[in-house]
PDB file of N, CA and C in Angstrom:
ATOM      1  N   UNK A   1     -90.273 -41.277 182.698  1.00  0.00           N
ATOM      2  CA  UNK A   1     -91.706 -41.265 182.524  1.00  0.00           C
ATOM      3  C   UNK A   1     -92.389 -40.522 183.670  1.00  0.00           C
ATOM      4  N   UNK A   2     -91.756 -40.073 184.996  1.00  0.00           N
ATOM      5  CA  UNK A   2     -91.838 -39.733 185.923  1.00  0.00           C
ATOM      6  C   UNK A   2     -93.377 -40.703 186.425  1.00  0.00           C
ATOM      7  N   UNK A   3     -93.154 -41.205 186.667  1.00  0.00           N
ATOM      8  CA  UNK A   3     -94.500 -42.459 187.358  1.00  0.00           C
ATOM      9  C   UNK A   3     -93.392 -42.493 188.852  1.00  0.00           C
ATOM     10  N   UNK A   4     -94.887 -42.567 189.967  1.00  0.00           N
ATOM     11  CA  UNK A   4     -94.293 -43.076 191.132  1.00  0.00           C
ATOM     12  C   UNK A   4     -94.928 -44.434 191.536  1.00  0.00           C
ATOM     13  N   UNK A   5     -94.231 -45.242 191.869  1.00  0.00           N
ATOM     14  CA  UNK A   5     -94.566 -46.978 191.851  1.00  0.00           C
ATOM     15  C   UNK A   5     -94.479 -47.057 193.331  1.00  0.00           C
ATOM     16  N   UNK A   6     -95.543 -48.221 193.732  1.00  0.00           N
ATOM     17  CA  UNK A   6     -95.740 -48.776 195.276  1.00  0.00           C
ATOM     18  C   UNK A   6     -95.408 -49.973 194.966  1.00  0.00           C
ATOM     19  N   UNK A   7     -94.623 -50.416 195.867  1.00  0.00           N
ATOM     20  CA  UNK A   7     -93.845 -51.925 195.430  1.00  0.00           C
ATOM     21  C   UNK A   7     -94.160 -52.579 196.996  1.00  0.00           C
ATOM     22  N   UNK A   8     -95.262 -53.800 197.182  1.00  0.00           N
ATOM     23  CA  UNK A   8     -95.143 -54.509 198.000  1.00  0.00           C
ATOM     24  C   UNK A   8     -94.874 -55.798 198.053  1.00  0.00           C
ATOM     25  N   UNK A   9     -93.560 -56.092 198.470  1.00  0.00           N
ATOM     26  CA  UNK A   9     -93.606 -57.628 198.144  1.00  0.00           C
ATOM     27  C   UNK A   9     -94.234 -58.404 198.832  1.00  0.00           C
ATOM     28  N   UNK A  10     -94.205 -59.986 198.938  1.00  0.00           N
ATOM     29  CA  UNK A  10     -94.916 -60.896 199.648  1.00  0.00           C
ATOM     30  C   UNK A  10     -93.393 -61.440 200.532  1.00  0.00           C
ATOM     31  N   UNK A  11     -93.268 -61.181 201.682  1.00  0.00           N
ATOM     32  CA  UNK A  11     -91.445 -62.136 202.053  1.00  0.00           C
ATOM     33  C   UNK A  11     -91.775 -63.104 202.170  1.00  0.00           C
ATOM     34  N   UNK A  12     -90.491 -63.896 202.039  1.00  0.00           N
ATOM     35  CA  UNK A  12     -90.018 -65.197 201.573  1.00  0.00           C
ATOM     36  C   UNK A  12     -91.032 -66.278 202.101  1.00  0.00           C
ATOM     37  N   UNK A  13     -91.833 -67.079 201.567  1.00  0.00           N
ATOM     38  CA  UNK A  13     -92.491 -68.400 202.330  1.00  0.00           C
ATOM     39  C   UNK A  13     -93.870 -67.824 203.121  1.00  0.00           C
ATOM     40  N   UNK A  14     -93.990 -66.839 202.035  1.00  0.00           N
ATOM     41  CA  UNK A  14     -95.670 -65.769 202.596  1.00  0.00           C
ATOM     42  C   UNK A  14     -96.413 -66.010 201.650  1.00  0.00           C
ATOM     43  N   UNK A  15     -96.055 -67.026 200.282  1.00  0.00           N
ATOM     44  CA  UNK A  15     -96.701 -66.555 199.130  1.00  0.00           C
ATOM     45  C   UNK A  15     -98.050 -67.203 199.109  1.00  0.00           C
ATOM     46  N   UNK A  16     -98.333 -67.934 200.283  1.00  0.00           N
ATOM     47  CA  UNK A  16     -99.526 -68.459 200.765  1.00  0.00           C
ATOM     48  C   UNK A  16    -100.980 -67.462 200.811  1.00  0.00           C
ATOM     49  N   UNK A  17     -99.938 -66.537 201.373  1.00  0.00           N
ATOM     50  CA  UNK A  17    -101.312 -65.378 201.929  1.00  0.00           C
ATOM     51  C   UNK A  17    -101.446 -64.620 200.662  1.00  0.00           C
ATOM     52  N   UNK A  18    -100.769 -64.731 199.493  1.00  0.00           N
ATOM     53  CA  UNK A  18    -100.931 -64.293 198.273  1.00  0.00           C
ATOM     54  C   UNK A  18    -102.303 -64.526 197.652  1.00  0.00           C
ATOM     55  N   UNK A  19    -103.257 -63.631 198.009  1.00  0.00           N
ATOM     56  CA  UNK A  19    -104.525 -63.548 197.345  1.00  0.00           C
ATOM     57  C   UNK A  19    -104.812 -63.694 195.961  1.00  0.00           C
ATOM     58  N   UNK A  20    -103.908 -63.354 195.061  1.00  0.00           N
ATOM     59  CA  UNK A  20    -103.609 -63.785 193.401  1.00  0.00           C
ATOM     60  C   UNK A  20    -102.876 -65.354 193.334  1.00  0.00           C
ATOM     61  N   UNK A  21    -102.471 -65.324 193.972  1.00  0.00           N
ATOM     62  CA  UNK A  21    -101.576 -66.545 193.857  1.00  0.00           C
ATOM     63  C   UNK A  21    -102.787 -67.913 194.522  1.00  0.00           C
ATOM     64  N   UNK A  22    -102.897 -67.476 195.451  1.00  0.00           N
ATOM     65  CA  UNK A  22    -104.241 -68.511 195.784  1.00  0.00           C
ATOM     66  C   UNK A  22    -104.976 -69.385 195.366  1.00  0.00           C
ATOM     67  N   UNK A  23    -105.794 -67.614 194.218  1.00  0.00           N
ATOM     68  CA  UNK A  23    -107.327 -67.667 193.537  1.00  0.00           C
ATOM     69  C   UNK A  23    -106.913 -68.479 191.968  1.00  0.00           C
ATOM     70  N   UNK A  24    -105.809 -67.762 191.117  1.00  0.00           N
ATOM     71  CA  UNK A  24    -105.064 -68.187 190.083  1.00  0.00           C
ATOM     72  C   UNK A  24    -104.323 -69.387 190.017  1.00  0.00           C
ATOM     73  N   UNK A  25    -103.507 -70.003 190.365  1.00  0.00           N
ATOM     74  CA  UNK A  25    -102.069 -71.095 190.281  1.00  0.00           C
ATOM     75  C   UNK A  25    -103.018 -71.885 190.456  1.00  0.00           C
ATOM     76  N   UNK A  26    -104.009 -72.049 191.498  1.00  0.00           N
ATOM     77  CA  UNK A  26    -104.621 -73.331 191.473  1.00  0.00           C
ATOM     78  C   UNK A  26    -105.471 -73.715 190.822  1.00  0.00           C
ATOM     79  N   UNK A  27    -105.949 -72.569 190.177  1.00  0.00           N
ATOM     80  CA  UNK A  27    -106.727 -73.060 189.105  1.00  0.00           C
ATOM     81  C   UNK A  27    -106.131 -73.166 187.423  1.00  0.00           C
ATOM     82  N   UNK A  28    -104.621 -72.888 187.909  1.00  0.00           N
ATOM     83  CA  UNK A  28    -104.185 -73.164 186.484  1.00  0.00           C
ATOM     84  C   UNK A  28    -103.882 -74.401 186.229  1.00  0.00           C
ATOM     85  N   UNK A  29    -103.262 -75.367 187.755  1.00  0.00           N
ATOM     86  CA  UNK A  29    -102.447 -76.461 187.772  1.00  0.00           C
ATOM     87  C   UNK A  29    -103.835 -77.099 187.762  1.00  0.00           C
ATOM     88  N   UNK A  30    -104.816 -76.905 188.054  1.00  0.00           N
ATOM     89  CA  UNK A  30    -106.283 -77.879 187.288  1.00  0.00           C
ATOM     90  C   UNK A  30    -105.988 -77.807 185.899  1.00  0.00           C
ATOM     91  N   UNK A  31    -106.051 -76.753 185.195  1.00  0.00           N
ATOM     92  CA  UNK A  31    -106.398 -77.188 183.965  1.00  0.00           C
ATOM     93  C   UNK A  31    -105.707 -77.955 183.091  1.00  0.00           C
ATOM     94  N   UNK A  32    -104.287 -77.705 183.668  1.00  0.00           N
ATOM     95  CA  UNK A  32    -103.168 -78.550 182.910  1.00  0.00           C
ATOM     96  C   UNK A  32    -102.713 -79.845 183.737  1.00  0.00           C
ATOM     97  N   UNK A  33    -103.279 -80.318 184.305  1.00  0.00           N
ATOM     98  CA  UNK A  33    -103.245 -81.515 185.574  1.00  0.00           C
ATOM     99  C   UNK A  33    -103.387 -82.596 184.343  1.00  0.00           C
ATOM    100  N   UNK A  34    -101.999 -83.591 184.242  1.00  0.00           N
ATOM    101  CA  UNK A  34    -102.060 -84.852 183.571  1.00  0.00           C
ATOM    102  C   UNK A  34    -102.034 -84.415 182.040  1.00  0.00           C
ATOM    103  N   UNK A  35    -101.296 -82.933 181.567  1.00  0.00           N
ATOM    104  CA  UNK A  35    -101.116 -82.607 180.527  1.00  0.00           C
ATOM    105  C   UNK A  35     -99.799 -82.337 180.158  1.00  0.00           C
ATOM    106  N   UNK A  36     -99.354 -83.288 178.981  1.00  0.00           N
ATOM    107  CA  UNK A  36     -97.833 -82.678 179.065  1.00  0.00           C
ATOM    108  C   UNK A  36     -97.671 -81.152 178.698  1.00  0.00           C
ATOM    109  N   UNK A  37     -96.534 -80.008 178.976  1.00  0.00           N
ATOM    110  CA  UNK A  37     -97.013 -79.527 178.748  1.00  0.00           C
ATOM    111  C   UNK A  37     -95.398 -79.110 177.294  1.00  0.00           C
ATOM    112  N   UNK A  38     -95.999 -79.877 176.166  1.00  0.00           N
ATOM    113  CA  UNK A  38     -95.042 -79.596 175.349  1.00  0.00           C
ATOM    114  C   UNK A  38     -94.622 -78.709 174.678  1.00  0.00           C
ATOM    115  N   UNK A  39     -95.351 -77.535 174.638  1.00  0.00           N
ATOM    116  CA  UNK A  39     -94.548 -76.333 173.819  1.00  0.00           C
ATOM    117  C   UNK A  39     -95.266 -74.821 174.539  1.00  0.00           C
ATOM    118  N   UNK A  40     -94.499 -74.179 174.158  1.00  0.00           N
ATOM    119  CA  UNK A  40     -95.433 -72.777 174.223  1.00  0.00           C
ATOM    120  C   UNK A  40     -96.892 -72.389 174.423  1.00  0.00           C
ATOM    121  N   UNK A  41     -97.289 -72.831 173.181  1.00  0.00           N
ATOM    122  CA  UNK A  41     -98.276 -72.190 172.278  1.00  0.00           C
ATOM    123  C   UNK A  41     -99.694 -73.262 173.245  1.00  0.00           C
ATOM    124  N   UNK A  42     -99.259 -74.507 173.741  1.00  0.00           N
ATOM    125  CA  UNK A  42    -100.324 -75.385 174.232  1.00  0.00           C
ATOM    126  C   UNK A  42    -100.099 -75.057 176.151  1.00  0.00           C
ATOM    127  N   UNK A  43     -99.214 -74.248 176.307  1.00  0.00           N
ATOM    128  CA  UNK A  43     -99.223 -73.568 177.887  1.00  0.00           C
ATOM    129  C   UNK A  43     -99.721 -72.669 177.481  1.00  0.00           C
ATOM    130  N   UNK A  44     -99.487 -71.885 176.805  1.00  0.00           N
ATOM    131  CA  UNK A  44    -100.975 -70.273 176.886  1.00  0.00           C
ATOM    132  C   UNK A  44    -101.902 -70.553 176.625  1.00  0.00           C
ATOM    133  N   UNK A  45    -102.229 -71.616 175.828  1.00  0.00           N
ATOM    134  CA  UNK A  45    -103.797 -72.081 175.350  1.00  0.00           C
ATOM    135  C   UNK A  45    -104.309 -72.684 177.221  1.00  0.00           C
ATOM    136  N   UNK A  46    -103.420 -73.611 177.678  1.00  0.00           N
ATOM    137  CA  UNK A  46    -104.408 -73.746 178.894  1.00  0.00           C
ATOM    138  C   UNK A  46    -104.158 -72.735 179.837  1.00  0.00           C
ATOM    139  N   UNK A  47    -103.258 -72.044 180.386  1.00  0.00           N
ATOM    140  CA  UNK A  47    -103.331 -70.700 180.709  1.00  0.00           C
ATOM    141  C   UNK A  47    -104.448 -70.054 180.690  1.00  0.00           C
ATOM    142  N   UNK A  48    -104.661 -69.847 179.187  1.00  0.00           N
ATOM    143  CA  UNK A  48    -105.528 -68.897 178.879  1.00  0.00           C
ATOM    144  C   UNK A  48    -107.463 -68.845 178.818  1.00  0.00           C
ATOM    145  N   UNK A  49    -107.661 -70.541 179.150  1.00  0.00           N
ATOM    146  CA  UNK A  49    -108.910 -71.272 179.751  1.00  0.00           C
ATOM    147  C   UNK A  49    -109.007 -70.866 180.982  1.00  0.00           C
ATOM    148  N   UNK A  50    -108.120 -70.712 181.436  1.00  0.00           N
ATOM    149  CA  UNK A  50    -108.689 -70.860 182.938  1.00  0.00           C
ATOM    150  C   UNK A  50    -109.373 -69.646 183.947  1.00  0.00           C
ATOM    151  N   UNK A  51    -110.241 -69.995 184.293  1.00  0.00           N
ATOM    152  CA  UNK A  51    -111.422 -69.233 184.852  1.00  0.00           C
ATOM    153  C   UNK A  51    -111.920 -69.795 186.381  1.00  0.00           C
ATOM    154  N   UNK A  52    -112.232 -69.139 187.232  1.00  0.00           N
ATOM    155  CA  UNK A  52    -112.730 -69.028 188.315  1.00  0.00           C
ATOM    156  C   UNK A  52    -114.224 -69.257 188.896  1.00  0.00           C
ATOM    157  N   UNK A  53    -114.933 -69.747 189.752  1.00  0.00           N
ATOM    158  CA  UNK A  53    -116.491 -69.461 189.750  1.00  0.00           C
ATOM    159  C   UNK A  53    -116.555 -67.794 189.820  1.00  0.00           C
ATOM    160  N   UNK A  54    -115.736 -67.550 190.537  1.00  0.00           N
ATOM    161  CA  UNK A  54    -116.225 -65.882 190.986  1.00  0.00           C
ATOM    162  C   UNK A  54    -115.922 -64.736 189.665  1.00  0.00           C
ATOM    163  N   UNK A  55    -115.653 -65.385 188.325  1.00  0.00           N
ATOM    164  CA  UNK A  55    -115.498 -64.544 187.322  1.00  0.00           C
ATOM    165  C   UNK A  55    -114.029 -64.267 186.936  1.00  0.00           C
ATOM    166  N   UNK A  56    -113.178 -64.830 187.516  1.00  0.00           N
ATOM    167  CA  UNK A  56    -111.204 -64.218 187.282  1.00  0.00           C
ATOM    168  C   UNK A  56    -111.341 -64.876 185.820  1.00  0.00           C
ATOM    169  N   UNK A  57    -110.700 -64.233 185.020  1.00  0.00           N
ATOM    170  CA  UNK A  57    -110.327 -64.622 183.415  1.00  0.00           C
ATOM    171  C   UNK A  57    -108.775 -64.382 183.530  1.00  0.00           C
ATOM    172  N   UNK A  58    -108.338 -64.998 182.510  1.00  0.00           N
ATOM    173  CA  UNK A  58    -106.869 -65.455 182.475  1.00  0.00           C
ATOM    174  C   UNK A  58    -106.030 -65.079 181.408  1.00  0.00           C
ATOM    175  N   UNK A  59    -105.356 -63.846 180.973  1.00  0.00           N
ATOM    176  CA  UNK A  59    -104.723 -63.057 179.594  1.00  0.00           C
ATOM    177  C   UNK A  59    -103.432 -63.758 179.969  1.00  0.00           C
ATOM    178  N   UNK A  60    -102.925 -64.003 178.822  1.00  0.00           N
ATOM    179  CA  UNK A  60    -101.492 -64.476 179.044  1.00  0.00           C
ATOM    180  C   UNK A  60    -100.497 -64.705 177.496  1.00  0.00           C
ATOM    181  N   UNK A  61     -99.944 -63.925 177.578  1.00  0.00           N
ATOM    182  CA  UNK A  61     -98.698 -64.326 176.525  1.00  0.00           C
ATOM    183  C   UNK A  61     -97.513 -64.108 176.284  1.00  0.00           C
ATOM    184  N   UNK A  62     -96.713 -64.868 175.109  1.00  0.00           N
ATOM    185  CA  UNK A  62     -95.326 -64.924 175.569  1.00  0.00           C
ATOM    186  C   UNK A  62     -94.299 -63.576 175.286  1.00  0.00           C
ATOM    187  N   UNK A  63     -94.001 -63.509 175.768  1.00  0.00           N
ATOM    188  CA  UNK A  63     -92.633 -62.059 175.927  1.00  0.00           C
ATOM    189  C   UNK A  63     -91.554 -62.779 175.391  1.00  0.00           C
ATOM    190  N   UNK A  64     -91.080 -62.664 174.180  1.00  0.00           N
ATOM    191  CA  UNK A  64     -90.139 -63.184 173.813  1.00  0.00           C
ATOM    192  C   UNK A  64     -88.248 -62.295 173.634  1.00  0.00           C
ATOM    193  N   UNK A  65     -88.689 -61.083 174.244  1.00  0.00           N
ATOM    194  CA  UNK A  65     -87.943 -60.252 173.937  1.00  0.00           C
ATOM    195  C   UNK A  65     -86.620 -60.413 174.828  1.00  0.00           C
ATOM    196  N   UNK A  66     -85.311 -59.864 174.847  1.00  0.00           N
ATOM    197  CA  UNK A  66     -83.682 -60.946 175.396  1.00  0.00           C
ATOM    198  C   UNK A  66     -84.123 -59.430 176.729  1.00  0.00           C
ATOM    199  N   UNK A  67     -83.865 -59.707 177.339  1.00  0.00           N
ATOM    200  CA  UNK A  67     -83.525 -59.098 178.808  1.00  0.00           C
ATOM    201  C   UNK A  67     -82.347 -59.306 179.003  1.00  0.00           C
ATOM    202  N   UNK A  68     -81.254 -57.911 179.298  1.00  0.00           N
ATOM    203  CA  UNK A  68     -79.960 -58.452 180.025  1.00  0.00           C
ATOM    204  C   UNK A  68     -80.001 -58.995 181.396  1.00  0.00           C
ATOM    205  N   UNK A  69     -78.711 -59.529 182.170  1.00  0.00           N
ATOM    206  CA  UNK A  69     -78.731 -59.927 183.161  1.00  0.00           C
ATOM    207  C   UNK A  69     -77.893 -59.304 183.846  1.00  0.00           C
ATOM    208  N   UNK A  70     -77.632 -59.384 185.164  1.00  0.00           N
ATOM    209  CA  UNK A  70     -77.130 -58.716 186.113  1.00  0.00           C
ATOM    210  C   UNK A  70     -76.950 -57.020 185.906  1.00  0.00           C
ATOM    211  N   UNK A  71     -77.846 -56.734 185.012  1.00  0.00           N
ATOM    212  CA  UNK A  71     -77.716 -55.010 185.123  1.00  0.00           C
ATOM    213  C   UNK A  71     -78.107 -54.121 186.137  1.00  0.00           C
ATOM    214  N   UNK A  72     -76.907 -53.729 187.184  1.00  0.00           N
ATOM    215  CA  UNK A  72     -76.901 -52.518 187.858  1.00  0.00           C
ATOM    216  C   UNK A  72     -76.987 -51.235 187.755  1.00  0.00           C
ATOM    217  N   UNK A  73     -78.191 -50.609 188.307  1.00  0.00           N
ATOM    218  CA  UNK A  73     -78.062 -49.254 188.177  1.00  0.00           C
ATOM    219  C   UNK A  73     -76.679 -48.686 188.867  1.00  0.00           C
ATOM    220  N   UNK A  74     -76.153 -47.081 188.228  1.00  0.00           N
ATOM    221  CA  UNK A  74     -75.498 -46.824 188.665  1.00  0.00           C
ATOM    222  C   UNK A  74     -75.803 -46.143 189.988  1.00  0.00           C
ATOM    223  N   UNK A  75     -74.099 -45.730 190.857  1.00  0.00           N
ATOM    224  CA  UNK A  75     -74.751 -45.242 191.958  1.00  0.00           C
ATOM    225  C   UNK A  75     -75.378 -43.653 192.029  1.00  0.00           C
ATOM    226  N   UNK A  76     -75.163 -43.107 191.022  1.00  0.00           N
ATOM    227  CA  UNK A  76     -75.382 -41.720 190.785  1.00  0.00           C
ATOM    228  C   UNK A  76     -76.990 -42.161 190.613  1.00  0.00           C
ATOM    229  N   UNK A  77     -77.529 -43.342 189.736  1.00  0.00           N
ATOM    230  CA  UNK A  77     -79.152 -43.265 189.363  1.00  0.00           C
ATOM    231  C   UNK A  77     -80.039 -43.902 190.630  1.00  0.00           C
ATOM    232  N   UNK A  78     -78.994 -44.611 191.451  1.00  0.00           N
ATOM    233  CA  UNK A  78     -79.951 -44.842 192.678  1.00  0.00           C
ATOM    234  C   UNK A  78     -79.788 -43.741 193.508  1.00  0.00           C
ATOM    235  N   UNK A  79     -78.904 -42.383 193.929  1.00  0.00           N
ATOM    236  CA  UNK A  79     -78.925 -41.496 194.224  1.00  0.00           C
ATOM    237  C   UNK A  79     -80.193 -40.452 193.801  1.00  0.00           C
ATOM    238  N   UNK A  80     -80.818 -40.913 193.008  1.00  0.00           N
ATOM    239  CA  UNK A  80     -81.804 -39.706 191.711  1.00  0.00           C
ATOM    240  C   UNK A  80     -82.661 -39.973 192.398  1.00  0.00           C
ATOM    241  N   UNK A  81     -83.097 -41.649 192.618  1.00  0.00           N
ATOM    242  CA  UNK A  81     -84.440 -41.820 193.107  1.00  0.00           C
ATOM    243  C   UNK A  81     -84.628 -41.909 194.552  1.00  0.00           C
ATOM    244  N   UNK A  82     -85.806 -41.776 194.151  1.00  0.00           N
ATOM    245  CA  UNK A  82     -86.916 -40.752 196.078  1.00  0.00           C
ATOM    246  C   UNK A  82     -87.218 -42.682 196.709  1.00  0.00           C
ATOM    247  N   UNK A  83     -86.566 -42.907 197.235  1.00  0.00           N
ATOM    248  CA  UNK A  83     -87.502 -44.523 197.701  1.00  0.00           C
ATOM    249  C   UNK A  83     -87.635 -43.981 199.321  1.00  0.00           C
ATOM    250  N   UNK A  84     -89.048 -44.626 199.608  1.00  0.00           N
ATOM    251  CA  UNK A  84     -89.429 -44.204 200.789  1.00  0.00           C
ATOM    252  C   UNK A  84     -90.329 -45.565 201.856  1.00  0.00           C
ATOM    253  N   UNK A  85     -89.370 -45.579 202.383  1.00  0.00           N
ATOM    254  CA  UNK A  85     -90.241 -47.522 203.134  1.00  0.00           C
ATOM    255  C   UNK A  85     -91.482 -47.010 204.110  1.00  0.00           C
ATOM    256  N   UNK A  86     -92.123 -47.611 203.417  1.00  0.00           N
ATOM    257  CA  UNK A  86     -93.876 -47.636 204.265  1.00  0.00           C
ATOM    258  C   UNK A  86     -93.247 -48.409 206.197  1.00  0.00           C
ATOM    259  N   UNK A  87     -94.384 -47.703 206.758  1.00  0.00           N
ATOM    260  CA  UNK A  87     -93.986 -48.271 208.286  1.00  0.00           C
ATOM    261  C   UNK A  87     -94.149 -49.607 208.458  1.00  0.00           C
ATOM    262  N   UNK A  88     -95.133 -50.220 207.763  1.00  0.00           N
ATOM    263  CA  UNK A  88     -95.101 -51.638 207.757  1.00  0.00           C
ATOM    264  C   UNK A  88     -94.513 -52.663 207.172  1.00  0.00           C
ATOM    265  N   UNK A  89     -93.532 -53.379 207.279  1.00  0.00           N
ATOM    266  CA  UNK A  89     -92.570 -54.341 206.723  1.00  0.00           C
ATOM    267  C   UNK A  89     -91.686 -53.184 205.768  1.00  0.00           C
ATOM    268  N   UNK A  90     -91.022 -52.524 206.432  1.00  0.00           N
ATOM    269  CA  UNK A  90     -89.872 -51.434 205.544  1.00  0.00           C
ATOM    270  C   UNK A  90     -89.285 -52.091 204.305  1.00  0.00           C
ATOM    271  N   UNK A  91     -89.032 -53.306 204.887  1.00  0.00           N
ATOM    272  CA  UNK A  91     -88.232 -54.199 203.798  1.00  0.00           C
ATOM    273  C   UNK A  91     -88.508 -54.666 202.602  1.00  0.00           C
ATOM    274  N   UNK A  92     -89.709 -54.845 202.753  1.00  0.00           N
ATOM    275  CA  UNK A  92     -90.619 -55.302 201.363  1.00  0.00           C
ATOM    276  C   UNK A  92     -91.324 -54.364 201.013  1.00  0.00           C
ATOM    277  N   UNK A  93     -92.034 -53.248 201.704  1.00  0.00           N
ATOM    278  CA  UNK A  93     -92.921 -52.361 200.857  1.00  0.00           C
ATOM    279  C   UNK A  93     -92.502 -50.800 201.210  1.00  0.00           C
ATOM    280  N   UNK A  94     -92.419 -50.319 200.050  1.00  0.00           N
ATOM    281  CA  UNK A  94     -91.756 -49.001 199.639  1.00  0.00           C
ATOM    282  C   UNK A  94     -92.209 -48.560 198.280  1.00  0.00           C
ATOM    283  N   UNK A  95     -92.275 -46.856 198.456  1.00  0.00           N
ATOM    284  CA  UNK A  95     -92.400 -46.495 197.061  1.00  0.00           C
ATOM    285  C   UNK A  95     -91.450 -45.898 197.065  1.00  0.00           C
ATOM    286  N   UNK A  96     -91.352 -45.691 195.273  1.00  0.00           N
ATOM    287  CA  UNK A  96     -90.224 -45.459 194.534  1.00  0.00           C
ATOM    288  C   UNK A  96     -90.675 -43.790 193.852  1.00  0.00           C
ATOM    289  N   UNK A  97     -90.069 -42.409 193.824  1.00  0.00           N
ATOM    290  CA  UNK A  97     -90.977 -41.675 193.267  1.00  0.00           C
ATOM    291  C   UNK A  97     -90.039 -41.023 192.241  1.00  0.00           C
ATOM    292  N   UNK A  98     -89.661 -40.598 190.970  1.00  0.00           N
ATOM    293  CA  UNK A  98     -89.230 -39.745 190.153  1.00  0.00           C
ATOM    294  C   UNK A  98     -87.887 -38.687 191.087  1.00  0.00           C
ATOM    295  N   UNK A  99     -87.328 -38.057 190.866  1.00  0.00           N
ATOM    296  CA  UNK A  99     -86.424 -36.777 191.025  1.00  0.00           C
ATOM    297  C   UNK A  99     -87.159 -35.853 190.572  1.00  0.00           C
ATOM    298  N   UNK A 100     -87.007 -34.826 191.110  1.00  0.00           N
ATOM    299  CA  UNK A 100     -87.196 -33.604 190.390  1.00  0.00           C
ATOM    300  C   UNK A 100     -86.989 -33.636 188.903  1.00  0.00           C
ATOM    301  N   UNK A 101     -85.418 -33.729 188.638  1.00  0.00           N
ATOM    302  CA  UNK A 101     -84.874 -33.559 187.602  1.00  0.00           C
ATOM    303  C   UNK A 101     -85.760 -34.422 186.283  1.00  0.00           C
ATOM    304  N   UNK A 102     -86.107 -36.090 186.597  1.00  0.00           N
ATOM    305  CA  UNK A 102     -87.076 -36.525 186.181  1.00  0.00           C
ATOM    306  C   UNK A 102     -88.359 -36.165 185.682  1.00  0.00           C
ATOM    307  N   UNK A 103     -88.848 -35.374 186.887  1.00  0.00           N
ATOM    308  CA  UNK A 103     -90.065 -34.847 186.556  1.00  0.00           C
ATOM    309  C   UNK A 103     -90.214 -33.632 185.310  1.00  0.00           C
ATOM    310  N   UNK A 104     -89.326 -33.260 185.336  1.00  0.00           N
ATOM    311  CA  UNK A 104     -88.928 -32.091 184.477  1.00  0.00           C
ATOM    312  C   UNK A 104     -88.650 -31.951 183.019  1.00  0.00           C
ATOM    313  N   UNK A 105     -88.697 -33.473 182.580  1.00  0.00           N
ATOM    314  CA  UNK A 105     -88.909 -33.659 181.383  1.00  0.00           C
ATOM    315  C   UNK A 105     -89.631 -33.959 180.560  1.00  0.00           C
TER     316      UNK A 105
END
């Protein structure tokens, strides 16, 4: 698709300072506080209530589609890609950019 992606993670036991995580989770575990939460369809419904004073609205639904597991790229396709670690926390934030060869299609 040749897209170049900025990937910053949050490291381990940071997810505090997580500004989404903050503003959102806590206002989800309100809405479903003392609710069982028995199926699907009644977790996206309260999911999907939940709202903020400052205006955050809440889209949410289920992905039902099979994902494999443990799939490794090969080493030739992590060879292709451009990854480049930002100076700050190398470890967690880096972009990822296309190949040439990528781009070219």
């Amino acid at each position: 698709m040749g897209l170049t992606v900025t990937v910053a993670h949050y490291p381990t036991g940071a997810s505090k300072n997580n500004p989404i995580e903050r503003r959102l989770f806590s206002q989800i575990s309100k809405n479903w506080a003392a609710e069982p939460l028995t199926d699907y369809d009644k977790i996206l419904r309260l999911i999907r209530k939940t709202t903020t004073t400052t205006g955050l609205r809440v889209r949410a639904y289920l992905d039902t589609k099979d994902y494999p597991l443990k799939v490794k790229p090969s080493a030739q396709r992590l060879r292709e890609l451009r990854i480049t670690r930002h100076t700050a926390l190398p470890k967690w934030n880096y972009t990822i950019a296309p190949s040439n060869a990528t781009n070219a299609k």
